[in-house]
C-alpha atoms as a PDB file:
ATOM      1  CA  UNK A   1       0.000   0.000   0.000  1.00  0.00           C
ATOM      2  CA  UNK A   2       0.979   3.589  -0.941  1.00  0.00           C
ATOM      3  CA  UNK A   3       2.182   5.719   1.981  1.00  0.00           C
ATOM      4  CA  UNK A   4       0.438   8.629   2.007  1.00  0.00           C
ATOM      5  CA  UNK A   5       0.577  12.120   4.079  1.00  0.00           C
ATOM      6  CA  UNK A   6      -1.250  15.292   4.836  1.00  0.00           C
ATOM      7  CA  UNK A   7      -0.204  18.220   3.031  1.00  0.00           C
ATOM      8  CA  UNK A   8      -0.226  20.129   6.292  1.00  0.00           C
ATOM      9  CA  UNK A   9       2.881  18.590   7.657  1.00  0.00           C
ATOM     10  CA  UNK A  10       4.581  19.678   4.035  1.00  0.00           C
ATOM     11  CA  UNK A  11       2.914  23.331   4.075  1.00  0.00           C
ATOM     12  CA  UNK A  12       4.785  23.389   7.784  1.00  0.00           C
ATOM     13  CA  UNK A  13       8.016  22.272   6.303  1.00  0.00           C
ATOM     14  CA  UNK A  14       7.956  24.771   3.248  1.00  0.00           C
ATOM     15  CA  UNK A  15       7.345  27.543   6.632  1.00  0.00           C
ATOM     16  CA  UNK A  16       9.983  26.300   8.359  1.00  0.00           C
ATOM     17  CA  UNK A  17      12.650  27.382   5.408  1.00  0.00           C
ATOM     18  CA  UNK A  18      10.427  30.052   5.151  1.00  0.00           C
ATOM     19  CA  UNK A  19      11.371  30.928   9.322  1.00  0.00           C
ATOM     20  CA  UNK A  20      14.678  29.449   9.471  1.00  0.00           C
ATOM     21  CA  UNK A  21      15.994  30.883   6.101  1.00  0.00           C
ATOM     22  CA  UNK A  22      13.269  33.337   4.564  1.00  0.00           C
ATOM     23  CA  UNK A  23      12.723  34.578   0.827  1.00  0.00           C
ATOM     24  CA  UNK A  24      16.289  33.166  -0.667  1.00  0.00           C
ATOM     25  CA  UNK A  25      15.563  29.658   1.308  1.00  0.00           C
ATOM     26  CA  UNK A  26      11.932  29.558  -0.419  1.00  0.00           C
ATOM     27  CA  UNK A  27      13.388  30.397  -3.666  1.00  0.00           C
ATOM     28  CA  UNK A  28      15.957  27.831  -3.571  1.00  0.00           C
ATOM     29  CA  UNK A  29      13.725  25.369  -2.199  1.00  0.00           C
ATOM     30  CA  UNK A  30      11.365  25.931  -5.314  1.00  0.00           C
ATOM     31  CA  UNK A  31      14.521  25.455  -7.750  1.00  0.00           C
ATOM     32  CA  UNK A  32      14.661  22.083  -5.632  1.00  0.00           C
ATOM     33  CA  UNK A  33      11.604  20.388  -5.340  1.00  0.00           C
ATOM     34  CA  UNK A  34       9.443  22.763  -7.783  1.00  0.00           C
ATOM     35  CA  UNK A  35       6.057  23.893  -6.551  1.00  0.00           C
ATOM     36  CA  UNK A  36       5.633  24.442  -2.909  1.00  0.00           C
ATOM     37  CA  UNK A  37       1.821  25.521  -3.013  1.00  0.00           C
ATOM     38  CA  UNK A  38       0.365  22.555  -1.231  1.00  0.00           C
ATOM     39  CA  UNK A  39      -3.081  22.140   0.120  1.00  0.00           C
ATOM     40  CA  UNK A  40      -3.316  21.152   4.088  1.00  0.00           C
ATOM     41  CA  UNK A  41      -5.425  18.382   3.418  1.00  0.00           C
ATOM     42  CA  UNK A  42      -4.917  17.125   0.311  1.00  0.00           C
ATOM     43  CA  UNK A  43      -3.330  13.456   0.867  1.00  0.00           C
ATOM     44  CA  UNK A  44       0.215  13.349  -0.979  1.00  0.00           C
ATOM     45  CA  UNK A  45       2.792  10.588  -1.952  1.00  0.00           C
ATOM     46  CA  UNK A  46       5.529  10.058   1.131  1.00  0.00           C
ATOM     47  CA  UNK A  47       8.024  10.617  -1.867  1.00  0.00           C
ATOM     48  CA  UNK A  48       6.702  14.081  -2.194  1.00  0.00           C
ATOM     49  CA  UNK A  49       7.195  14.750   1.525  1.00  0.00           C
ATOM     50  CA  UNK A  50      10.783  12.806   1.698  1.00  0.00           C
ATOM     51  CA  UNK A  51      11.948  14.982  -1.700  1.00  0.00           C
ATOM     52  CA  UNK A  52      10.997  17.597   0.547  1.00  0.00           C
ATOM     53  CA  UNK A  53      12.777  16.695   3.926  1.00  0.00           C
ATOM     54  CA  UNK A  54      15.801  16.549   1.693  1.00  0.00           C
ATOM     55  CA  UNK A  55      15.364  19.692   0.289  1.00  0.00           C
ATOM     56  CA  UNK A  56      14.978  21.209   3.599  1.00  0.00           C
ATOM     57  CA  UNK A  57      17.821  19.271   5.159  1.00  0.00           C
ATOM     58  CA  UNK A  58      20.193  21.132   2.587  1.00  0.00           C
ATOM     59  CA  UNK A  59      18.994  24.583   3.003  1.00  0.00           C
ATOM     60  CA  UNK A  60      18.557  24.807   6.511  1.00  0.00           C
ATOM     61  CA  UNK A  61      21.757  22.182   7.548  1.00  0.00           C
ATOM     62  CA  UNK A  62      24.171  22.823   4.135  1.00  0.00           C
ATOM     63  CA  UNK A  63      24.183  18.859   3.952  1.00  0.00           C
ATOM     64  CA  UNK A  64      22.227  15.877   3.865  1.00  0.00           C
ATOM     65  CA  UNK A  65      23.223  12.925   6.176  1.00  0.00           C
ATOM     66  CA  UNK A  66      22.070  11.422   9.021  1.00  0.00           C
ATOM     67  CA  UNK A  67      22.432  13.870  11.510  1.00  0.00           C
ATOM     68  CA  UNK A  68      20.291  15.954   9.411  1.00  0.00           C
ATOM     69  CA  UNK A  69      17.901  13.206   9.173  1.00  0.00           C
ATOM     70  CA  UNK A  70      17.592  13.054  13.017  1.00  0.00           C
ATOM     71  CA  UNK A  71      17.631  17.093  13.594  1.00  0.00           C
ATOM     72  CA  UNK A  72      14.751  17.073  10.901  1.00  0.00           C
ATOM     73  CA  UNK A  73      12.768  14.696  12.316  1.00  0.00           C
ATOM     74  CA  UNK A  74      13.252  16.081  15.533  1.00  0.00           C
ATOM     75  CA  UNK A  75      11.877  19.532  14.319  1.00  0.00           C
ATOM     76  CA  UNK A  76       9.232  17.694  12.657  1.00  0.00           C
ATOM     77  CA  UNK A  77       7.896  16.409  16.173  1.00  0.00           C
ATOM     78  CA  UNK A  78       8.335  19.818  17.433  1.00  0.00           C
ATOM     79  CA  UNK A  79       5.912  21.525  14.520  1.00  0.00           C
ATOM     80  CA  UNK A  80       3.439  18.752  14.951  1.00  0.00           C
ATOM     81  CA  UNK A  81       3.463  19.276  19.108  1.00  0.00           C
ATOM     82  CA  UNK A  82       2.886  22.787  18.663  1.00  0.00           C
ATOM     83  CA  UNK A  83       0.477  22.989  16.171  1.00  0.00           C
ATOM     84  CA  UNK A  84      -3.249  23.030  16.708  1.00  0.00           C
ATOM     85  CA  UNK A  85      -3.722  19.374  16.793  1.00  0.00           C
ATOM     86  CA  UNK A  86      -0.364  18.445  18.877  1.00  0.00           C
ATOM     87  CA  UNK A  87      -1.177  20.980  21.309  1.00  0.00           C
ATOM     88  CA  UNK A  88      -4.491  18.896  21.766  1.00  0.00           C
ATOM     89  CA  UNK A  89      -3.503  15.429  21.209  1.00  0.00           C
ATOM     90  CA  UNK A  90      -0.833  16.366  24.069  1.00  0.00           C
ATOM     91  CA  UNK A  91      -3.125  18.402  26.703  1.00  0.00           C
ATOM     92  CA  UNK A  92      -5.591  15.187  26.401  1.00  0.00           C
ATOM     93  CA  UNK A  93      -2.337  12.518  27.220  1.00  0.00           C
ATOM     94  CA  UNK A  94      -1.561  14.892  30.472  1.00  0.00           C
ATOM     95  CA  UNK A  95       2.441  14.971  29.782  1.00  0.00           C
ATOM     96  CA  UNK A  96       2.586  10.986  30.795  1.00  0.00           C
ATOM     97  CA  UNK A  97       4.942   9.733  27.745  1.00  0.00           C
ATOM     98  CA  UNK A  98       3.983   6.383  27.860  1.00  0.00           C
ATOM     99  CA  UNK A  99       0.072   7.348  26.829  1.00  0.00           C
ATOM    100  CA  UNK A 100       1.556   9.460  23.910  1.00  0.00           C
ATOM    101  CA  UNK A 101       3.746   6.316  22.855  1.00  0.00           C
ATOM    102  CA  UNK A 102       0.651   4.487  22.647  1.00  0.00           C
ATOM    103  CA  UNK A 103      -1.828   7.259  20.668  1.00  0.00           C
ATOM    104  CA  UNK A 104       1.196   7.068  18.165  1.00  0.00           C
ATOM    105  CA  UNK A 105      -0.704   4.936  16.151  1.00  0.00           C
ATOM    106  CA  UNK A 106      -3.690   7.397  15.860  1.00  0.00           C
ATOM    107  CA  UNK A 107      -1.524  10.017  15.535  1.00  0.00           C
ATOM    108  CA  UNK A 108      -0.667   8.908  12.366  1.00  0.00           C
ATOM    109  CA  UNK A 109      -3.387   7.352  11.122  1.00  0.00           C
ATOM    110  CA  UNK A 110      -4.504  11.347  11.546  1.00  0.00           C
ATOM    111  CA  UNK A 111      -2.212  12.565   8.694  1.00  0.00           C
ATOM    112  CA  UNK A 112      -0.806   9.319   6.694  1.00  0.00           C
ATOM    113  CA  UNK A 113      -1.963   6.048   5.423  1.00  0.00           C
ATOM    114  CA  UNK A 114       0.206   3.198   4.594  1.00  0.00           C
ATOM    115  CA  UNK A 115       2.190   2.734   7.306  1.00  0.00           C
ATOM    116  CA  UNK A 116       2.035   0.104   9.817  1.00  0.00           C
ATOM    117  CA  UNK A 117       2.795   0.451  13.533  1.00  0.00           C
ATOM    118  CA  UNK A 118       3.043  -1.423  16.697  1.00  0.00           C
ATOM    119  CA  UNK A 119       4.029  -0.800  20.370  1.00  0.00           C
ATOM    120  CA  UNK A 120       5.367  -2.941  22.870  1.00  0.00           C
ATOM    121  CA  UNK A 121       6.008  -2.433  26.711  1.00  0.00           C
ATOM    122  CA  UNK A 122       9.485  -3.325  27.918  1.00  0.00           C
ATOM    123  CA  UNK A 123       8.866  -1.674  31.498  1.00  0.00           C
ATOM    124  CA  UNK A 124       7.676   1.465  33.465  1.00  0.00           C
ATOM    125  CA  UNK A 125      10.235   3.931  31.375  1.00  0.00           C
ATOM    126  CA  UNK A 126      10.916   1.777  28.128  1.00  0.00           C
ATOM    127  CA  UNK A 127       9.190   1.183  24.334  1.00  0.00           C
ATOM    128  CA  UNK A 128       9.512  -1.006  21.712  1.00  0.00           C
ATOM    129  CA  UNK A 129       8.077   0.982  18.361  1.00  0.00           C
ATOM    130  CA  UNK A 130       8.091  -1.434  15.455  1.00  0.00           C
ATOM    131  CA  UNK A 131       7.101   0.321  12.195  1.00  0.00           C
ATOM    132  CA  UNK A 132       6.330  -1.502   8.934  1.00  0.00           C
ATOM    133  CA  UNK A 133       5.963  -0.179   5.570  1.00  0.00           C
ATOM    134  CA  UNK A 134       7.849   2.978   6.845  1.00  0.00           C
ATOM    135  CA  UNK A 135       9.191   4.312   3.695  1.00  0.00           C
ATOM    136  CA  UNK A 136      11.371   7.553   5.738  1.00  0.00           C
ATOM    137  CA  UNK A 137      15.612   7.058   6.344  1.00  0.00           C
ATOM    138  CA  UNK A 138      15.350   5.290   9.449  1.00  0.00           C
ATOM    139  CA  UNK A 139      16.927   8.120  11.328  1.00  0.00           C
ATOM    140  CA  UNK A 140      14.202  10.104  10.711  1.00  0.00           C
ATOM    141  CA  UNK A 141      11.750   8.591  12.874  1.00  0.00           C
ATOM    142  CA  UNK A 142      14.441   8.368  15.521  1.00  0.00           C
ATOM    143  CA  UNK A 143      14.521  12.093  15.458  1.00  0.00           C
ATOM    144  CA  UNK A 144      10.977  12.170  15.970  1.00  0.00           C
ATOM    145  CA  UNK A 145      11.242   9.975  19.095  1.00  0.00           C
ATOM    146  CA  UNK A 146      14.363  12.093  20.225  1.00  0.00           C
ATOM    147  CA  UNK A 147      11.858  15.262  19.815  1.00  0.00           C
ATOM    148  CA  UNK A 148       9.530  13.453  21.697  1.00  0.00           C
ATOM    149  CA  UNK A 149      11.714  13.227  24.509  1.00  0.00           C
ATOM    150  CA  UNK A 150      12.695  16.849  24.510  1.00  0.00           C
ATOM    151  CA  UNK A 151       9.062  17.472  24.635  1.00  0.00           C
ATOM    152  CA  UNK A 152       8.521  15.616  27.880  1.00  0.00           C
ATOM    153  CA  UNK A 153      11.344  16.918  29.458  1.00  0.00           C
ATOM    154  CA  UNK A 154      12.743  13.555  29.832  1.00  0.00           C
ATOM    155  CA  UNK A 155      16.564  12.207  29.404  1.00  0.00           C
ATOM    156  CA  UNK A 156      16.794   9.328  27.361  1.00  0.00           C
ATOM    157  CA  UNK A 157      18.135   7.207  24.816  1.00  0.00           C
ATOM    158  CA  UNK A 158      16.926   5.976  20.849  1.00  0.00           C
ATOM    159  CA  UNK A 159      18.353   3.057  19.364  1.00  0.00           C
ATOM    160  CA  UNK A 160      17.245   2.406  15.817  1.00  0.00           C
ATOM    161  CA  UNK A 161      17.213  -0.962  14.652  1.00  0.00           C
ATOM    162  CA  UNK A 162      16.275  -1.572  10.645  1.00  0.00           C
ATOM    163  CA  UNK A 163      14.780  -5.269  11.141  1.00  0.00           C
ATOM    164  CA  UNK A 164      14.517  -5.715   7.028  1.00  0.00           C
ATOM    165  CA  UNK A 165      14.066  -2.726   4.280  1.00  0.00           C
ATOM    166  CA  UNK A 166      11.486  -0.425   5.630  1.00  0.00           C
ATOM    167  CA  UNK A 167      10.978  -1.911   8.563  1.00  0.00           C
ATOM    168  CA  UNK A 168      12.696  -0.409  11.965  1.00  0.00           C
ATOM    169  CA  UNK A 169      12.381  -0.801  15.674  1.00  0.00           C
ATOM    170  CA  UNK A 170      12.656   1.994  17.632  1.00  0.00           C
ATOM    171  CA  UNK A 171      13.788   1.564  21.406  1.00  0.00           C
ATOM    172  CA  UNK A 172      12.828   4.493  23.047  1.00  0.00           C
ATOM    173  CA  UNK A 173      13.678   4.614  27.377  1.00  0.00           C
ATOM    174  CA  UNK A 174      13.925   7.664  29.487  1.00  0.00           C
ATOM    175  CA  UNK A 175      14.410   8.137  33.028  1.00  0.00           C
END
């Protein structure tokens, strides 16, 4: 199945170039990807969205690698917790973690389709995340779970484990 994602989250990538680099970042990332007019809830191809992550990677960071990867997807987490939704998906979970590990899967069933994911409880301050059909860099998501951390204001750890192509584990612990 086709992974597909909200145009929102792409309309809040094209602003953050737009914030983080203004008029000559837009410009460039037009010469990149071509038109950046997209409609918040229009349902686009993943490849649309990745083309774009790289785009953004290289204007904001210079490079492309998998630092980048992981800072992107870390300000990706940090757009999506502090837009309209986020800020209400979050204020509903109460700042416990652990709930907001488990709504992941809603979470994205809110703004893609495609993509398979499962949780599983390894203890009071640890996650398993096992994503199928993920067609993002595997470091991207790790980001994400990095941001998600920042976010709660806890200290801990990501390991990334690619269990076949497209398919990744994610252990996420804090303390």
């Amino acid at each position: 199945m086709e992974v597909k994602i909200k145009g929102i989250f792409l309309k809040n990538l094209v602003d953050l170039v737009n914030q983080k680099k203004g008029d000559p970042g837009i410009k460039e990332l037009e010469k990149m990807v071509g038109d950046i007019h997209y409609s918040a809830i229009k349902d686009y191809s993943v490849e649309t969205e990745i083309k774009l992550y790289h785009a953004t990677e290289k204007i904001i960071f210079g490079i492309n690698n998998s630092e980048t990867r992981e800072k992107i997807g870390m300000l990706t987490f940090e757009i999506y917790a502090h837009s309209f939704i986020g800020k209400t998906m979050f204020s509903l979970l109460g700042g416990d973690i652990k709930k907001a590990a488990y709504s992941l899967q809603k979470v994205l069933n809110t703004v893609t389709t495609g993509m398979e994911i499962r949780m599983e409880d390894l203890g009071p301050n640890k996650v398993k995340v096992i994503m199928s059909n993920n067609p993002y860099e595997i470091e991207h998501y790790k980001g994400v779970y990095m941001g998600a951390l920042e976010f709660f204001e806890k200290e801990g750890t990501v390991e990334a484990i690619e269990s076949s192509p497209h398919n990744y584990e994610y252990l996420v612990s804090w303390k």
